[in-house]
Protein backbone atom coordinates (compact mmCIF):
# COMPACT_ATOMS: atom_id res chain seq x y z
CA UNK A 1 35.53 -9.75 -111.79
CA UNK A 2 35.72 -13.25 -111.03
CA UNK A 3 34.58 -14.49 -114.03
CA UNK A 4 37.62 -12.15 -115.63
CA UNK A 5 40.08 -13.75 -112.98
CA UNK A 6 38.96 -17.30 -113.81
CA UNK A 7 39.35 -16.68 -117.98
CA UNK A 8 42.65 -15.12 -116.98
CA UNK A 9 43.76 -18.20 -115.16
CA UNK A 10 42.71 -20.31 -118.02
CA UNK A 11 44.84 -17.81 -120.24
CA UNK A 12 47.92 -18.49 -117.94
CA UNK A 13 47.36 -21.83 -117.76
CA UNK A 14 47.45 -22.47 -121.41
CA UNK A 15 50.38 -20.18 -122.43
CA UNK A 16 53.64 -21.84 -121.47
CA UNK A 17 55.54 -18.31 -120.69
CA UNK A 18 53.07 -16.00 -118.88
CA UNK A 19 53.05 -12.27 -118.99
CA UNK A 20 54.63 -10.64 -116.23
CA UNK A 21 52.02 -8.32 -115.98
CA UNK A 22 49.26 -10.57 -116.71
CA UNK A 23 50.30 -12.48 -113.48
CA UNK A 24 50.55 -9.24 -111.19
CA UNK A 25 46.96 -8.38 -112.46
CA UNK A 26 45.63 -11.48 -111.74
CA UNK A 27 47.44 -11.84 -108.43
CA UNK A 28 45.95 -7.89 -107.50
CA UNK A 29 42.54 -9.64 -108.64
CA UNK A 30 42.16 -12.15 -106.33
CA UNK A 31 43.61 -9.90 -103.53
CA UNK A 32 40.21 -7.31 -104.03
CA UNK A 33 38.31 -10.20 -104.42
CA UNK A 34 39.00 -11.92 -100.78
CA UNK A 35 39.62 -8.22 -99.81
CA UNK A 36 36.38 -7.13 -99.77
CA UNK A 37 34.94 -10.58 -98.36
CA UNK A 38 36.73 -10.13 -95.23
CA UNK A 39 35.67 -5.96 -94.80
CA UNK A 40 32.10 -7.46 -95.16
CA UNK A 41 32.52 -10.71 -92.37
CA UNK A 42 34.27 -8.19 -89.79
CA UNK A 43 31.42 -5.85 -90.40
CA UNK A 44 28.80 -8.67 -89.76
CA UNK A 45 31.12 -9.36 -85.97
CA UNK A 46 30.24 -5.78 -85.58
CA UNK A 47 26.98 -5.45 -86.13
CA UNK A 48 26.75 -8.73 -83.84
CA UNK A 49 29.18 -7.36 -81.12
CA UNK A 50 26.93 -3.58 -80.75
CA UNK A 51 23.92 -5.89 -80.95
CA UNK A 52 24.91 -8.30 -77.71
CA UNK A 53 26.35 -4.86 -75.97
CA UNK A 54 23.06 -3.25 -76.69
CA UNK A 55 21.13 -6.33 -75.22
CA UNK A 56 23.57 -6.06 -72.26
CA UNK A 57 22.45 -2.45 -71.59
CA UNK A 58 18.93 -2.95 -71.85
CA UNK A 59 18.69 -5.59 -69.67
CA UNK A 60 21.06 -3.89 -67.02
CA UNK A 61 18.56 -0.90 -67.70
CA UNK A 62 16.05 -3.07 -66.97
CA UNK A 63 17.33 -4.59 -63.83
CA UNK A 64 18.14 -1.17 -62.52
CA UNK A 65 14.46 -0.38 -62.76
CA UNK A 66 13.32 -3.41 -61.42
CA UNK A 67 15.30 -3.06 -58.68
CA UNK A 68 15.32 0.71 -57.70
CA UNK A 69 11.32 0.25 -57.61
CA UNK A 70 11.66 -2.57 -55.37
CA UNK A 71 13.61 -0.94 -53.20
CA UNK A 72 12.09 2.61 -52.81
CA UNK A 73 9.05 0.48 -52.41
CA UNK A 74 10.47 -1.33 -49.49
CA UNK A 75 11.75 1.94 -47.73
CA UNK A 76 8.27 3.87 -48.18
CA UNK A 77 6.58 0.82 -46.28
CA UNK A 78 9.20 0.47 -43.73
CA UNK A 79 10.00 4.36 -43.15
CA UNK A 80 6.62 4.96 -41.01
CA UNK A 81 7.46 1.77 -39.22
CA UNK A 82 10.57 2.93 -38.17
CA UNK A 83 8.83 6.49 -37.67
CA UNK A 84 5.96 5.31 -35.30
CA UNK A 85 6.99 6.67 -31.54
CA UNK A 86 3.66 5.14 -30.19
CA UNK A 87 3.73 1.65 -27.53
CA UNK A 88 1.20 0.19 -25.41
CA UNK A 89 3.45 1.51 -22.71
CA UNK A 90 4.27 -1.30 -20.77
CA UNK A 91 7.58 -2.83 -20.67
CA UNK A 92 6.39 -6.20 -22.17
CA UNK A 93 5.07 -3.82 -25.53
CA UNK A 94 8.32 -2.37 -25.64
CA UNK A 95 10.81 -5.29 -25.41
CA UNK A 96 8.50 -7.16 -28.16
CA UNK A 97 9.09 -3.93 -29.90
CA UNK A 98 12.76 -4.11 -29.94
CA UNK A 99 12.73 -7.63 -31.08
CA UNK A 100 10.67 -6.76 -34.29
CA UNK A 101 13.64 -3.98 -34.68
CA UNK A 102 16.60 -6.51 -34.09
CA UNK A 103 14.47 -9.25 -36.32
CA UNK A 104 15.08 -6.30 -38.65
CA UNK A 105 18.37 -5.24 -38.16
CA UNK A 106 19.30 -9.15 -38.72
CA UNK A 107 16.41 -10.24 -41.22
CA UNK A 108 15.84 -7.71 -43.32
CA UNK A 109 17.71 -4.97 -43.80
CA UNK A 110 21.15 -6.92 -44.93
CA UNK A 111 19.37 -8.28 -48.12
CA UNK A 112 18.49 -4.62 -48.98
CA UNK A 113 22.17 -3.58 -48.06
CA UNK A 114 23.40 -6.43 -50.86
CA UNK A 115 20.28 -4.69 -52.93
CA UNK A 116 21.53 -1.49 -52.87
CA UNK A 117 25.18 -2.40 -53.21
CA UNK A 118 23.76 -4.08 -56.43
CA UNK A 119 22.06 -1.50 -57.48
CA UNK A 120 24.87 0.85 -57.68
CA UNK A 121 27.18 -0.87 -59.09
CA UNK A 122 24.97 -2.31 -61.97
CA UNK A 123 24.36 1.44 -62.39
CA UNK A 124 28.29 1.94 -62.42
CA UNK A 125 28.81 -0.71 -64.87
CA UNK A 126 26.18 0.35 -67.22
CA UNK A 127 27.17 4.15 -67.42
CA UNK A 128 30.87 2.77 -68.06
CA UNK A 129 29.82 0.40 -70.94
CA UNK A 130 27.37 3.14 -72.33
CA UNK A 131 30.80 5.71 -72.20
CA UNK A 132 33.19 3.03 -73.64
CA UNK A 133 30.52 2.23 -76.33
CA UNK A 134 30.49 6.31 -77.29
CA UNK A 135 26.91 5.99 -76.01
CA UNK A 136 24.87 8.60 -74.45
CA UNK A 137 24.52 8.30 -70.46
CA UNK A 138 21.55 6.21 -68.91
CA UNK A 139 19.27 8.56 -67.04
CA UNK A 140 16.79 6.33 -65.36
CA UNK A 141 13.08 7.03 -64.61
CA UNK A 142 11.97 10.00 -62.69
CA UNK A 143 12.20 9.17 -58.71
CA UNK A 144 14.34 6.33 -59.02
CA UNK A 145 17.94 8.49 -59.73
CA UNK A 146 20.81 6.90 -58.06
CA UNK A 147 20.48 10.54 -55.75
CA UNK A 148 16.55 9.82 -55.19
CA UNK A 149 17.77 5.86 -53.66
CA UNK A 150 20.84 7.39 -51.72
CA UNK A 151 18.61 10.07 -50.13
CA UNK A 152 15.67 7.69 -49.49
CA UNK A 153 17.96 5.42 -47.92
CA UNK A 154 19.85 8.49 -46.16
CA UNK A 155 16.03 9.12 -44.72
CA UNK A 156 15.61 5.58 -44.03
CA UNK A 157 18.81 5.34 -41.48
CA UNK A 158 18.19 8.24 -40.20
CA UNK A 159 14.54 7.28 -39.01
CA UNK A 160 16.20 3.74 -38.21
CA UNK A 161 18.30 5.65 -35.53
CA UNK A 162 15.95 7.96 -33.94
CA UNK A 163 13.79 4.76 -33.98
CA UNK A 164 16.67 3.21 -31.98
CA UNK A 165 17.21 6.18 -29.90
CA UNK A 166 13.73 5.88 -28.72
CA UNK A 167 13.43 2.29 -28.34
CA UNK A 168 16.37 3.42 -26.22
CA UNK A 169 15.17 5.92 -24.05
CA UNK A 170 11.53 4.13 -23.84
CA UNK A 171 13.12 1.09 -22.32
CA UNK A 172 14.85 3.29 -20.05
CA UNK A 173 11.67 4.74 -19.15
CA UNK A 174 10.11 2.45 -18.85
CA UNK A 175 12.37 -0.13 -16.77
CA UNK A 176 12.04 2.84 -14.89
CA UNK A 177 8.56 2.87 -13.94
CA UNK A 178 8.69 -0.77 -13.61
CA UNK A 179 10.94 -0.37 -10.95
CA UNK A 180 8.70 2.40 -9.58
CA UNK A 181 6.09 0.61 -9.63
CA UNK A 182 7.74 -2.49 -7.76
CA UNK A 183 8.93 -0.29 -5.46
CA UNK A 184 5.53 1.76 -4.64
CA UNK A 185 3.96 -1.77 -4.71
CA UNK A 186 6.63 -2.72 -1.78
CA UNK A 187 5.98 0.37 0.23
CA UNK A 188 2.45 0.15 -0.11
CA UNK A 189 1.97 -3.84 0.61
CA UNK A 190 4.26 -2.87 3.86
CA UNK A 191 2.25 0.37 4.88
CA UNK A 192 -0.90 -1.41 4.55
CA UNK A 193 0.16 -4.62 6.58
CA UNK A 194 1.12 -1.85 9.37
CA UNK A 195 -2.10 0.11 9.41
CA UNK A 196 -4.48 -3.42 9.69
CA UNK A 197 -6.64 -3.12 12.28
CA UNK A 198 -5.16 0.41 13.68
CA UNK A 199 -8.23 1.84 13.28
CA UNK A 200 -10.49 -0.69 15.27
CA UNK A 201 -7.53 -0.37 17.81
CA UNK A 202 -7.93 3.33 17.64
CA UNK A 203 -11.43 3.14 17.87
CA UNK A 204 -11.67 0.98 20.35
CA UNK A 205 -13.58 2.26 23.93
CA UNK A 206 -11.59 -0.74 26.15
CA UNK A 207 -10.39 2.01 28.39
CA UNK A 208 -13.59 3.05 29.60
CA UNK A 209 -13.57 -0.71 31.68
CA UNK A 210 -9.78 0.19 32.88
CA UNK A 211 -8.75 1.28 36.39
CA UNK A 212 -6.67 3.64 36.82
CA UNK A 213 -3.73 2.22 36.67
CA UNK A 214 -4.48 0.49 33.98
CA UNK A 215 -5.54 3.29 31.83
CA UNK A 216 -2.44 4.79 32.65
CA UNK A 217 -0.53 1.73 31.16
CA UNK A 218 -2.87 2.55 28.03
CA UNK A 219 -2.44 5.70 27.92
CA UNK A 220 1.80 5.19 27.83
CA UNK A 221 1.44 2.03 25.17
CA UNK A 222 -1.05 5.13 22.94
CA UNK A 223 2.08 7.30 23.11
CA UNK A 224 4.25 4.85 21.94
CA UNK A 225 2.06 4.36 18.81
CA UNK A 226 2.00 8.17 18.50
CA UNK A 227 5.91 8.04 17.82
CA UNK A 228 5.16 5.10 15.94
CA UNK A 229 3.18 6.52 13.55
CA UNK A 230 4.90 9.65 13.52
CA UNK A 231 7.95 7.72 12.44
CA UNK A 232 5.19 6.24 9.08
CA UNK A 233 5.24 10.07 8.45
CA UNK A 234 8.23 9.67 5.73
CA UNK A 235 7.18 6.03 4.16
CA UNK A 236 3.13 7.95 3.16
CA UNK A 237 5.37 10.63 1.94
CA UNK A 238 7.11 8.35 -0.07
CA UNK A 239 4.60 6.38 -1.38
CA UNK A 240 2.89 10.07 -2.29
CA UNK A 241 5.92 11.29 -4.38
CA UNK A 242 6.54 8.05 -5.88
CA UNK A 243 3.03 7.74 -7.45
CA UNK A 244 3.26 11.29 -8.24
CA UNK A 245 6.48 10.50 -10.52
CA UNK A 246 4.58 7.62 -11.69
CA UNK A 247 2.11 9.65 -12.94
CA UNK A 248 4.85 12.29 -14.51
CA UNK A 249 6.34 9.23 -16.28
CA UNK A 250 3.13 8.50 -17.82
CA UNK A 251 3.01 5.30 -15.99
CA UNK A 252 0.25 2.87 -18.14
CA UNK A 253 -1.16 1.58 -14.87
CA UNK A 254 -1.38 4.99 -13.33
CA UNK A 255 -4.87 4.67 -12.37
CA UNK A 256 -4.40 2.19 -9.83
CA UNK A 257 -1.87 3.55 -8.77
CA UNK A 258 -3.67 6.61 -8.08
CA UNK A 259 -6.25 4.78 -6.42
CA UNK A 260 -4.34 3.02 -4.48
CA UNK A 261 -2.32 5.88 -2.86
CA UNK A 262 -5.39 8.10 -2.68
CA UNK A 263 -6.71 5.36 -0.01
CA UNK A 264 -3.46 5.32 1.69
CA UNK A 265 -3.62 8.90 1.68
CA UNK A 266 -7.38 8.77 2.95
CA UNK A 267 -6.73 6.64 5.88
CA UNK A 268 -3.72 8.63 6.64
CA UNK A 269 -5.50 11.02 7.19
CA UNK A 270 -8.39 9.05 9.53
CA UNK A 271 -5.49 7.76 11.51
CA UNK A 272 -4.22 10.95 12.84
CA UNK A 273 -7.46 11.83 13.69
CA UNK A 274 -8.61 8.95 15.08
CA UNK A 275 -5.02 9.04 17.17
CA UNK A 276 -5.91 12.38 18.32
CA UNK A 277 -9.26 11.90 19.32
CA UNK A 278 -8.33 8.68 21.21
CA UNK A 279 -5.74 10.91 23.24
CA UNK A 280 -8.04 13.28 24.15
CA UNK A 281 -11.06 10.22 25.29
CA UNK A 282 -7.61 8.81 27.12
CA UNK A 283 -6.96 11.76 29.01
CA UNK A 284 -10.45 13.10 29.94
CA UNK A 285 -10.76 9.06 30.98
CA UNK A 286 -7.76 9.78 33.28
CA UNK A 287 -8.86 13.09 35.00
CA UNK A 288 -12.34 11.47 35.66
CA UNK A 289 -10.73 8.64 37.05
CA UNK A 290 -8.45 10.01 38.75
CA UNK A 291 -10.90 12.10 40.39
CA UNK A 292 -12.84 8.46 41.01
CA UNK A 293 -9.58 7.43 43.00
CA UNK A 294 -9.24 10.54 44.99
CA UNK A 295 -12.92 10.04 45.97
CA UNK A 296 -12.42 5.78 46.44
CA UNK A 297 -9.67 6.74 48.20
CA UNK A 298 -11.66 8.82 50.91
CA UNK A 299 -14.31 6.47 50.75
CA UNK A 300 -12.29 3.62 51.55
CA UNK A 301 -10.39 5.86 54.91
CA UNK A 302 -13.83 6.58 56.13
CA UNK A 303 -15.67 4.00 55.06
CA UNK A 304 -13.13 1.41 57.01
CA UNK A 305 -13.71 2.90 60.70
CA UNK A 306 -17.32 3.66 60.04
CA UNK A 307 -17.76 -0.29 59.12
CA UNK A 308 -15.82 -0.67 62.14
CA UNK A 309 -17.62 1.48 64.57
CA UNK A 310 -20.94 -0.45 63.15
CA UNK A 311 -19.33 -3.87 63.86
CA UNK A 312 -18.54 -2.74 67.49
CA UNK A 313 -22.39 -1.01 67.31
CA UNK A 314 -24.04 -4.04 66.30
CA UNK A 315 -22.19 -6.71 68.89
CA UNK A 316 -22.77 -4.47 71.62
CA UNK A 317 -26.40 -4.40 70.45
CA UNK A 318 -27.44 -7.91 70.44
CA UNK A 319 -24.59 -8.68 73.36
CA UNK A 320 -26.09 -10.84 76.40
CA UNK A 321 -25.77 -9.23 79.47
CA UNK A 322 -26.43 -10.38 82.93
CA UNK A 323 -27.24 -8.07 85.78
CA UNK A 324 -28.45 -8.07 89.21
CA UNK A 325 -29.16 -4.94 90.70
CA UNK A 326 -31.13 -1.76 89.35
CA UNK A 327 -27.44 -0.34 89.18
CA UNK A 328 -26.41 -2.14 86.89
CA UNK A 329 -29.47 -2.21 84.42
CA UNK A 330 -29.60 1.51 85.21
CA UNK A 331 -25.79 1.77 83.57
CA UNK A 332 -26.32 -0.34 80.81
CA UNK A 333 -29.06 2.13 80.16
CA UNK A 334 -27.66 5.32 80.57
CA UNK A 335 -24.70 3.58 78.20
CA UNK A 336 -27.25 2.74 75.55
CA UNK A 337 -28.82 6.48 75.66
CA UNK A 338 -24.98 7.97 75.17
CA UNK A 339 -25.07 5.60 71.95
CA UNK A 340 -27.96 6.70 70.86
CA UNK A 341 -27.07 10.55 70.89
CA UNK A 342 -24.10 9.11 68.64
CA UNK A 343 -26.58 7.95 66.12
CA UNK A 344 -26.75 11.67 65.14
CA UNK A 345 -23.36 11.75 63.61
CA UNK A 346 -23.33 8.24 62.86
CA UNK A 347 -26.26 8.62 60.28
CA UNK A 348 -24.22 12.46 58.30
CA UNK A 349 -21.44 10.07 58.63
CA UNK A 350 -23.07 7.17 56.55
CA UNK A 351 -24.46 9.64 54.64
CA UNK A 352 -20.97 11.16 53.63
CA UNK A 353 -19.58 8.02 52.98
CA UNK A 354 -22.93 6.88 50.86
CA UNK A 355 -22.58 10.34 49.11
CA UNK A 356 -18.64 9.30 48.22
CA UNK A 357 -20.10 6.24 46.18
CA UNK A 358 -22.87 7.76 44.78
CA UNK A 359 -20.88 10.19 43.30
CA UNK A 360 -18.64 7.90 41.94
CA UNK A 361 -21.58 5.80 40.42
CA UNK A 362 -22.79 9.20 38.61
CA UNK A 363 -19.51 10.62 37.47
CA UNK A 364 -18.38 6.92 36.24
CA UNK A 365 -22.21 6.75 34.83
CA UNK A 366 -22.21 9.98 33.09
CA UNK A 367 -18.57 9.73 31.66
CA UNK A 368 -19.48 6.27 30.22
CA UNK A 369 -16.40 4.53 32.32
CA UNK A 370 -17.67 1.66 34.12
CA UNK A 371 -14.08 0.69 35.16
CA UNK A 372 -14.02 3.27 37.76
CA UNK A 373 -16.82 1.90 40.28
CA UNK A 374 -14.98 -1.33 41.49
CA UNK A 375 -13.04 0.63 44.85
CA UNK A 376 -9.33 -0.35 44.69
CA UNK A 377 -8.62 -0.18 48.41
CA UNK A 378 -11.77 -1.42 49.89
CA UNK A 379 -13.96 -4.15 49.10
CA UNK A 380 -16.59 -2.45 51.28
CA UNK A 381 -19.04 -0.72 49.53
CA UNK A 382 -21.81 1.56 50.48
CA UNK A 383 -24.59 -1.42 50.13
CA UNK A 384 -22.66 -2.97 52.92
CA UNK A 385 -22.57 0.13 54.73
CA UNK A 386 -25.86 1.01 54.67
CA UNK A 387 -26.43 -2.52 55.24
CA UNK A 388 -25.35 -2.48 58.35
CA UNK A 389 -26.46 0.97 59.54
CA UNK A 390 -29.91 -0.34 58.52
CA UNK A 391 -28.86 -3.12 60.79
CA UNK A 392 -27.64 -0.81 63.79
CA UNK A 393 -31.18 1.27 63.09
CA UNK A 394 -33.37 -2.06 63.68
CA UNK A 395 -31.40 -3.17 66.27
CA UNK A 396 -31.83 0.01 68.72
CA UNK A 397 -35.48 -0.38 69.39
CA UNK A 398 -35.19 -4.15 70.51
CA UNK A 399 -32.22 -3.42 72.25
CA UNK A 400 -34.19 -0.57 74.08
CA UNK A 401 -37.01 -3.11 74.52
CA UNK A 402 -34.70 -5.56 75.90
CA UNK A 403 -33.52 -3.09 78.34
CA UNK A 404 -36.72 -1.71 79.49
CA UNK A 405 -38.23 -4.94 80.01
CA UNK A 406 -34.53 -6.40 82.13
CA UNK A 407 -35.59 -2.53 83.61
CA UNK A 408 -38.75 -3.63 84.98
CA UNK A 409 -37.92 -6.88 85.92
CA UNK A 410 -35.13 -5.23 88.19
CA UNK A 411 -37.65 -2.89 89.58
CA UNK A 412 -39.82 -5.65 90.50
CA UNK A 413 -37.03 -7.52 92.14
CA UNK A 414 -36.11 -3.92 93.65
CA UNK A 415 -39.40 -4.10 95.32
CA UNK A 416 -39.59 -7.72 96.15
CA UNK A 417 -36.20 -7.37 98.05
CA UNK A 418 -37.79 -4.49 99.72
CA UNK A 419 -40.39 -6.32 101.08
CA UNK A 420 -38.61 -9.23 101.99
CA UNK A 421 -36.43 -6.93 103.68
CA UNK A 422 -39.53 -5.48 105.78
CA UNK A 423 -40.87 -8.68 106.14
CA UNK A 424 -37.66 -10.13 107.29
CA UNK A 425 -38.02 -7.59 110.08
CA UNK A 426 -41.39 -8.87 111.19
CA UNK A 427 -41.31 -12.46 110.14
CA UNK A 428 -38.67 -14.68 108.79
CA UNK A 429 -40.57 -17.14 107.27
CA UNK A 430 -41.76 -14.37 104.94
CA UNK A 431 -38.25 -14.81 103.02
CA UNK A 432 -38.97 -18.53 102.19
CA UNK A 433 -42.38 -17.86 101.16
CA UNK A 434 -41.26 -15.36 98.71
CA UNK A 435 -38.23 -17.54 97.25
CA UNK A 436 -41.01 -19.66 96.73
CA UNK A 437 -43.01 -17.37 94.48
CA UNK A 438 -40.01 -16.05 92.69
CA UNK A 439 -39.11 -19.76 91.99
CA UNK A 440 -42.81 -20.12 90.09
């Protein structure tokens, strides 16, 4: 056709007056010709333009893939993260917890947001290209449909909340049983400064060397521990429930806690006995010694004119006397005999009164309270009472000696005088004579 459009130029060319029609065929000639070359270059922009678009959807296809995998990958590994419910429980597990889950909230989750946001609308923008372009929808692999990511990350929030929830209630818990704990701890360190050295005190046998006033003093400060320790009543109880809740709040140092309370508890226990047994040695201390007082008491009434009485006894007893006639020995006699029928009642007397403090001694011996023998209203005691009558007992005999032999000595002088008398009568130098031998 060319070659015809070419000869038919050179035709018009050389003829001076052209055809009409000759010119309107070779003008519709060259209008096919560069006709058809155009049809055949926009087809080429085509072919090129479904080719790029094509490329464009295959590597959004691609990208979709790469990045739905990448994603459901990420939720699978963090979803039992988010779904383990187990701590060291302590509060120190739990905050270092919640710091992995804020490290999270702030680290890693927002690139996954942007991922997913991506995802989607890569997904958007290839369905819309694949419509415009009379294509047939993009239906990606099985598991990773635009539903399967919006449902795994539907499951993935929803575990990320009750995950928070917990966290939650955990700390709550567990600032709890801190608190608890601190506050058991408190009660305890208190209740156990309180009770240090109440049971030595309790046990303690100090009133067995007591008089009896001062057992009574005792026996008042032991009742004023009794409210004392019945006021402790409530602060065991509370250390009792408060380990119990403890223990209901699954506390991770329960054990010791347990311990702990269960000595409380134990000693509780050994201190209300050991209280009541103390009140009972206090008051069987207190009727035995007052008993002791009602018998120091009577020893000390009798015991005082008895000592005096042997005082009296024992001066008259080694008193000098001087007499001159057989009269007067004869009285001091007959007084000395009246004493001696005394000596009778004198000796039950010291026998009584010995008696008083030997029973004392036994009762104070057998009832293990040494405290009670020292007399509080005498400081005689029976030693120096029978001291004393022992004194009274040796001293009789030489006093009778004493007597008998000023006794005789009167009677000889009785009898001298006599004769001196008679001789007087007969001779009075018989009187000199006899001064003289009374003088040798």
């Amino acid at each position: 056709m060319v070659c015809y459009v070419l000869s038919s130029s050179t035709d018009i060319n050389s003829t001076p007056m052209p055809d009409e029609r000759a010119v309107m065929t070779y003008v519709s000639s060259y209008y096919h010709t560069f006709s058809g070359a155009k049809q055949a270059e926009t087809a080429a922009n085509r072919i090129c333009k479904v080719l790029k678009v094509n490329q464009e959807n295959e590597r959004l296809m691609e990208e979709y893939e790469r990045l739905a995998s990448d994603l459901l990958e990420w939720i699978r590994r963090t979803t039992p993260w988010l779904e383990n419910r187990t701590t060291d429980n302590t509060l120190v597990g739990v905050h270092k917890k919640l710091d992995e889950f804020r490290n999270y909230r702030r680290v890693h989750k927002p690139p996954r947001v942007e991922q997913k946001a991506r995802l989607e609308t890569n997904f958007n923008t290839l369905q819309t290209k694949l419509r415009l372009s009379n294509r047939p929808a993009y239906l990606p692999s099985e598991g990773k449909m635009v539903s399967d990511i919006h449902n795994a990350w539907k499951g993935l929030e929803m575990s990320e909340k009750g995950f928070e929830e917990w966290l939650l209630s955990e700390m709550m818990r567990l600032e709890r049983l801190d608190h608890l704990a601190q506050k058991f701890k408190h009660k305890a360190d208190i209740h156990e400064d309180w009770t240090q050295g109440k049971e030595e005190m309790l046990q303690s046998q100090d009133f067995r060397n007591c008089k009896l006033n001062e057992l009574k003093a005792l026996k008042k400060k032991h009742e004023a521990f009794e409210s004392d320790l019945a006021a402790h009543q409530d602060r065991v109880e509370q250390i009792a429930a408060i380990a119990q809740e403890l223990n209901a709040l699954d506390y991770h140092d329960a054990a010791s806690v347990n311990a702990r309370c269960q000595r409380i508890c134990d000693q509780w226990d050994r201190l209300g006995t050991l209280t009541q047994k103390r009140r009972s040695a206090l008051e069987e201390a207190e009727r035995v010694l007052e008993k002791i007082d009602t018998l120091h008491l009577e020893f000390a009434k009798r015991a005082a004119p008895f000592n005096n009485w042997l005082d009296g006894a024992r001066e008259d007893l080694v008193d000098m006397f001087i007499v001159h006639t057989m009269e007067e020995i004869q009285g001091l006699i007959d007084a000395h005999e009246q004493f001696k029928q005394t000596l009778g009642e004198a000796d039950k007397e010291h026998k009584s009164i010995t008696a008083l403090a030997q029973e004392v001694q036994t009762i104070a011996t057998q009832c293990q309270i040494p405290g009670g023998i020292e007399n509080p209203y005498t400081t005689l005691t029976s030693i120096d009472i029978t001291t004393k009558w022992s004194d009274v007992k040796q001293m009789i005999p030489k006093r009778d000696q004493v007597l008998q032999t000023e006794l005789m000595r009167q009677q000889s002088n009785e009898r001298l005088r006599r004769k001196k008398e008679k001789a007087n009568a007969v001779d009075p130098d018989w009187e000199r004579q006899m001064d003289s031998v009374a003088s040798h």
